[in-house]
N, C-alpha and C. Protein backbone atom coordinates (compact mmCIF):
# COMPACT_ATOMS: atom_id res chain seq x y z
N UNK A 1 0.83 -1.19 0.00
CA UNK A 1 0.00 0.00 0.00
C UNK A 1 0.87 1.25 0.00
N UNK A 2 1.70 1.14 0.43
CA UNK A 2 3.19 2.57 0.91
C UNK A 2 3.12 3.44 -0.20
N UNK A 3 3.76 2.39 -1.30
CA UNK A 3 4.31 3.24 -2.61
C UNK A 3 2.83 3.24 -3.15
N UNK A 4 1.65 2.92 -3.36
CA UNK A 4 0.44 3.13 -4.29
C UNK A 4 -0.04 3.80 -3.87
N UNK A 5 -0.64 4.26 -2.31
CA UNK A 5 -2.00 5.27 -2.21
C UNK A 5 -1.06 6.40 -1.49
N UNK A 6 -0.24 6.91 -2.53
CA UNK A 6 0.44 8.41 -1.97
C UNK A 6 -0.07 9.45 -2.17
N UNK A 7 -1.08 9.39 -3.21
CA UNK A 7 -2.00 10.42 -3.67
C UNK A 7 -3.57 9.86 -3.68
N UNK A 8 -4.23 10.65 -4.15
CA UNK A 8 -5.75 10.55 -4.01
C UNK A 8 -6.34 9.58 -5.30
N UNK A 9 -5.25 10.52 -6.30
CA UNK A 9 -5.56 9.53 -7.47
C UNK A 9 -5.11 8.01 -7.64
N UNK A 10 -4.26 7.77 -6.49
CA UNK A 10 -3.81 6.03 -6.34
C UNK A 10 -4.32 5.59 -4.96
N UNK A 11 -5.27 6.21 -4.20
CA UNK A 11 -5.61 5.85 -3.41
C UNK A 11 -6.50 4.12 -3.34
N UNK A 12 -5.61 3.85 -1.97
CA UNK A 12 -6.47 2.53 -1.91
C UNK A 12 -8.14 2.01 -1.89
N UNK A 13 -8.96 1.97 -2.80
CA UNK A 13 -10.26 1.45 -2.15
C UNK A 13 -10.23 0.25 -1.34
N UNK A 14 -10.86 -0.14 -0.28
CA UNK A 14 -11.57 -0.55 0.83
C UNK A 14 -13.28 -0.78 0.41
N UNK A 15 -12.96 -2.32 0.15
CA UNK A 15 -14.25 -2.86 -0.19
C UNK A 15 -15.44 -3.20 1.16
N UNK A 16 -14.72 -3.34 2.41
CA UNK A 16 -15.76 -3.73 3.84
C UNK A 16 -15.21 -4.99 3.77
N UNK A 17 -15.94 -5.05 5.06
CA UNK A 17 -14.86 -6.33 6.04
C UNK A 17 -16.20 -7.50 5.95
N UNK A 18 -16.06 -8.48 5.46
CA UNK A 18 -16.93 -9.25 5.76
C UNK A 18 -18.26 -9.39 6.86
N UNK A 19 -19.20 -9.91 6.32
CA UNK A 19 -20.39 -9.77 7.53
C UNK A 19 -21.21 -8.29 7.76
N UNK A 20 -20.11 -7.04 6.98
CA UNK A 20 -20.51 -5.76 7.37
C UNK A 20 -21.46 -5.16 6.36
N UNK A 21 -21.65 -5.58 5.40
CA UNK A 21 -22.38 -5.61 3.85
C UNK A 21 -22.11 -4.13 3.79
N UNK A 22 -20.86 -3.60 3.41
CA UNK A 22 -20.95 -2.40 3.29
C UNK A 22 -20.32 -0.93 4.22
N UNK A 23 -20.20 -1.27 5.74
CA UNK A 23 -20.06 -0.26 6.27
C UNK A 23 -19.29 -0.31 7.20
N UNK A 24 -17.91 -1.60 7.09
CA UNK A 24 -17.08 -1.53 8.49
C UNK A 24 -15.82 -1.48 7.37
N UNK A 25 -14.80 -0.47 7.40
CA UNK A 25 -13.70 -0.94 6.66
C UNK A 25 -12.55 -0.77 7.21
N UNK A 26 -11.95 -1.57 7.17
CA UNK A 26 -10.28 -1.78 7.46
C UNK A 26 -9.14 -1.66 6.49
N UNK A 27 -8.19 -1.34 7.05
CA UNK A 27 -6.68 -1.39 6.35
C UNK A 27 -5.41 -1.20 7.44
N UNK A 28 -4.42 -1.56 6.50
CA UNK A 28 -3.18 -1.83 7.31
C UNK A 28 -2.16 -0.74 6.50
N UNK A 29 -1.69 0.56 6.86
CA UNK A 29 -0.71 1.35 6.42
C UNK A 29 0.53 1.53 6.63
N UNK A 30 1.86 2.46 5.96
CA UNK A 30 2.95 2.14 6.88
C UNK A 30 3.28 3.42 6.66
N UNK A 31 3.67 4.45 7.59
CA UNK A 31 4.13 5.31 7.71
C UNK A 31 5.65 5.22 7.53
N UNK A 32 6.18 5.65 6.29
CA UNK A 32 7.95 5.72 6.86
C UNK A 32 8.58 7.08 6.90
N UNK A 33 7.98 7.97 7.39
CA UNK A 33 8.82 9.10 7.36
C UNK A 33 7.57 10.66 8.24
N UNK A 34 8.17 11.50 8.15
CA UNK A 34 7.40 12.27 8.50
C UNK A 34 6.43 13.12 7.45
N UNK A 35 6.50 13.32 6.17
CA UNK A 35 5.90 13.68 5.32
C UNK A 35 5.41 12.40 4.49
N UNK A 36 5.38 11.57 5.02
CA UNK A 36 4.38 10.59 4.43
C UNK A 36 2.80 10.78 4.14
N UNK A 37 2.26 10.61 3.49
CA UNK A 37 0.41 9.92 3.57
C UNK A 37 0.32 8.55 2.90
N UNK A 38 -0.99 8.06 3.12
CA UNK A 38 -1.74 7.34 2.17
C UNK A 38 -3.56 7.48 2.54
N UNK A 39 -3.52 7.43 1.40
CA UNK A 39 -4.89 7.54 1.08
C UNK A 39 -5.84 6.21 0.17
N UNK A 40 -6.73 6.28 1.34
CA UNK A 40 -7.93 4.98 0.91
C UNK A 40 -9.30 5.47 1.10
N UNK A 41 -9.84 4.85 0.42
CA UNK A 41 -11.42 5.63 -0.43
C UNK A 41 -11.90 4.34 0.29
N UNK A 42 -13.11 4.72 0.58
CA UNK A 42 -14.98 4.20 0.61
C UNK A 42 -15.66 4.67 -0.23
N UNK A 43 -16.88 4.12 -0.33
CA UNK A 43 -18.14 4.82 -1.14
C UNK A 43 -19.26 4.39 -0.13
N UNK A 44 -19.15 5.72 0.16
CA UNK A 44 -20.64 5.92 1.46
C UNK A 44 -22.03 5.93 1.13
N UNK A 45 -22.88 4.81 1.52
CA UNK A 45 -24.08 4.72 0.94
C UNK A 45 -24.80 5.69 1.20
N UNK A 46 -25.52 6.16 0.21
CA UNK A 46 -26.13 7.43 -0.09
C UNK A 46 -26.66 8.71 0.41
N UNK A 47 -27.54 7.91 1.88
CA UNK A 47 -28.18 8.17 2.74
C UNK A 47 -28.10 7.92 4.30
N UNK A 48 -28.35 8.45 5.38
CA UNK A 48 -28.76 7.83 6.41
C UNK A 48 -27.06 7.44 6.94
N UNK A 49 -26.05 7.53 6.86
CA UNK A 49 -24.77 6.96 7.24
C UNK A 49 -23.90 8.02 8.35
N UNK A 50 -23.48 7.43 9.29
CA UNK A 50 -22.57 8.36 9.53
C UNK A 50 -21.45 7.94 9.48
N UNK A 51 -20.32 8.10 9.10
CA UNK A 51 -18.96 8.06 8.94
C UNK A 51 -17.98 8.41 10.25
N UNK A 52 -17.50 6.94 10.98
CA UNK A 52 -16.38 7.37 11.95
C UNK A 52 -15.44 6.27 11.47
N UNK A 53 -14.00 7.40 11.44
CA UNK A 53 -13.10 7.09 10.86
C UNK A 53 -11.67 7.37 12.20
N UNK A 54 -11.07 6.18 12.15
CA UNK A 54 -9.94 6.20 13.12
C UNK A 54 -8.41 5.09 12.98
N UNK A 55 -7.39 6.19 13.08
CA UNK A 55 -6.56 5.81 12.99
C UNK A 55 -5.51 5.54 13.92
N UNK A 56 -4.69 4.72 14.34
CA UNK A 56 -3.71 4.87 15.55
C UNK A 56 -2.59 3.97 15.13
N UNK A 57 -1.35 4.18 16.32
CA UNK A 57 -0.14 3.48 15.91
C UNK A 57 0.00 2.81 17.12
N UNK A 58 1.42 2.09 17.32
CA UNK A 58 1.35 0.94 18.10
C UNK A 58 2.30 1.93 19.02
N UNK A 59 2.10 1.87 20.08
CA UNK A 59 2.45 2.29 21.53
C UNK A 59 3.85 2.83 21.42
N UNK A 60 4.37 3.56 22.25
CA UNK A 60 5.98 4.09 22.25
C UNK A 60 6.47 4.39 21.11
N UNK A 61 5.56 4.46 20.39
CA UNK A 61 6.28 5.68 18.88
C UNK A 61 6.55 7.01 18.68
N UNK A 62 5.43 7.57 19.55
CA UNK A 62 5.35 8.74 19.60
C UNK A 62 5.06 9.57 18.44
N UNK A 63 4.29 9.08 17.10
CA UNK A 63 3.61 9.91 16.25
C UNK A 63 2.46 9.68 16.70
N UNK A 64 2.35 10.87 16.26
CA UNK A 64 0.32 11.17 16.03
C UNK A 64 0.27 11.29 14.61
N UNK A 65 -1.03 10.18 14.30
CA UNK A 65 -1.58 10.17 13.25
C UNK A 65 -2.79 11.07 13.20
N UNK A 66 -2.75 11.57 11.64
CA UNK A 66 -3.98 12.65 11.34
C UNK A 66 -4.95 12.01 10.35
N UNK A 67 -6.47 12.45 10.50
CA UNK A 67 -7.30 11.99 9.32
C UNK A 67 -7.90 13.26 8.64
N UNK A 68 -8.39 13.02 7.51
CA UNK A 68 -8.71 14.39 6.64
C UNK A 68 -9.82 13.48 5.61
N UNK A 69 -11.37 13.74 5.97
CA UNK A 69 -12.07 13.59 4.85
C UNK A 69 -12.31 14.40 3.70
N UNK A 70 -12.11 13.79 2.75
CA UNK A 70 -12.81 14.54 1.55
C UNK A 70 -13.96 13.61 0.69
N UNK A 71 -14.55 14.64 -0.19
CA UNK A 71 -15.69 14.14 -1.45
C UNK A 71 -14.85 13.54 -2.40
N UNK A 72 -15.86 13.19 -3.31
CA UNK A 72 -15.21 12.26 -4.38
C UNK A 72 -14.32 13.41 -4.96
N UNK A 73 -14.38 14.70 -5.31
CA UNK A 73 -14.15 15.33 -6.36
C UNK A 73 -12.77 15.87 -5.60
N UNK A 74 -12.71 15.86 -4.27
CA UNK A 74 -11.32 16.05 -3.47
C UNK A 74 -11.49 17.34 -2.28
N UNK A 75 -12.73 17.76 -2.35
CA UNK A 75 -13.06 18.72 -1.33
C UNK A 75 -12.83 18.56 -0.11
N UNK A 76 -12.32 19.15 1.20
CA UNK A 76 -12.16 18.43 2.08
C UNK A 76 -13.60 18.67 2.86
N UNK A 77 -14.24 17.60 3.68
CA UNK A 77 -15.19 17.79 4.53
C UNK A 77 -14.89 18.33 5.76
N UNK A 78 -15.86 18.61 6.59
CA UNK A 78 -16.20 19.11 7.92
C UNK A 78 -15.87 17.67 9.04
N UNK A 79 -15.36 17.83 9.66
CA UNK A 79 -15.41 16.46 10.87
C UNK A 79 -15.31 17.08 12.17
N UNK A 80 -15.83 16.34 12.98
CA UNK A 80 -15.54 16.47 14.70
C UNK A 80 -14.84 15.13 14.65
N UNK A 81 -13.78 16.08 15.55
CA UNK A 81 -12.74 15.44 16.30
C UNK A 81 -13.45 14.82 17.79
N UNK A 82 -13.56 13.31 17.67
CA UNK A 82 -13.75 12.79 18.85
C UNK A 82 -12.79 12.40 19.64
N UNK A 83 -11.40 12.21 19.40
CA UNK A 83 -10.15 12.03 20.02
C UNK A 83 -8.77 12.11 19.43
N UNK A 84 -8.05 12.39 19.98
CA UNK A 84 -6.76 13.41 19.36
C UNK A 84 -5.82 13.32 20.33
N UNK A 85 -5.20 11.94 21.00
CA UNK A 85 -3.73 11.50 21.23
C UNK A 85 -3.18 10.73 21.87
N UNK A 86 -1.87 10.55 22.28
CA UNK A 86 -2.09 8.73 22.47
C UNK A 86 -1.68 7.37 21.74
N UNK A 87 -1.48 8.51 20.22
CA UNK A 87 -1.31 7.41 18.95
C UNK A 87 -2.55 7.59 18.56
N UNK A 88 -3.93 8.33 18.53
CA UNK A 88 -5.30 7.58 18.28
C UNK A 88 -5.53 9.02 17.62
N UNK A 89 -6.40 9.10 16.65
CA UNK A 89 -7.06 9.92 16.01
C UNK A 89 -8.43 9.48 15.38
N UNK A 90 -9.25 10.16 15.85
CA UNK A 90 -10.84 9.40 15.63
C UNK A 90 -11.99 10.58 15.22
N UNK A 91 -12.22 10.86 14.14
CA UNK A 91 -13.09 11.66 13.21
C UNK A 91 -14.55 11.41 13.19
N UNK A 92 -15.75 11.97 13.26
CA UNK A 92 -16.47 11.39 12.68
C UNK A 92 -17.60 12.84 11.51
């Protein structure tokens, strides 16, 4: 995933996790540097959804990870921050 979803336009899609028909998704990323990203897409069913999105790292690292939604077209959205450190970053 490292070298492919560095941009929006190679971003990873995330099909859902089994059993979830749609609305639990997972992935596994690797940060190697400090100006790193990657970026992975959903497609949010139409209506009625709310979107919480969270990211974290494994203990004694000491980065904080950031999340940033956008629209299909690359706009960034509006989010509340439900938690912010720790390793944990949690959007919804």
């Amino acid at each position: 995933i490292e070298e492919v979803a560095d941009t929006r336009a190679t971003a990873t899609r995330l099909t859902g996790t089994a059993g979830y028909a749609g609305t639990r998704f997972e992935a596994i990323g690797s940060i190697t540097k400090a100006e790193d990203v990657d970026f992975f897409r959903v497609v949010a069913p139409p209506t009625g959804s709310v979107l919480t999105a969270t990211v974290w790292t494994p203990d004694g690292t000491g980065f904080q990870p950031e999340i940033a939604l956008h629209d299909a077209t690359g706009r960034k959205l509006a989010a509340r921050v439900l938690a912010n450190g720790d390793g944990t970053s949690t959007v919804q």
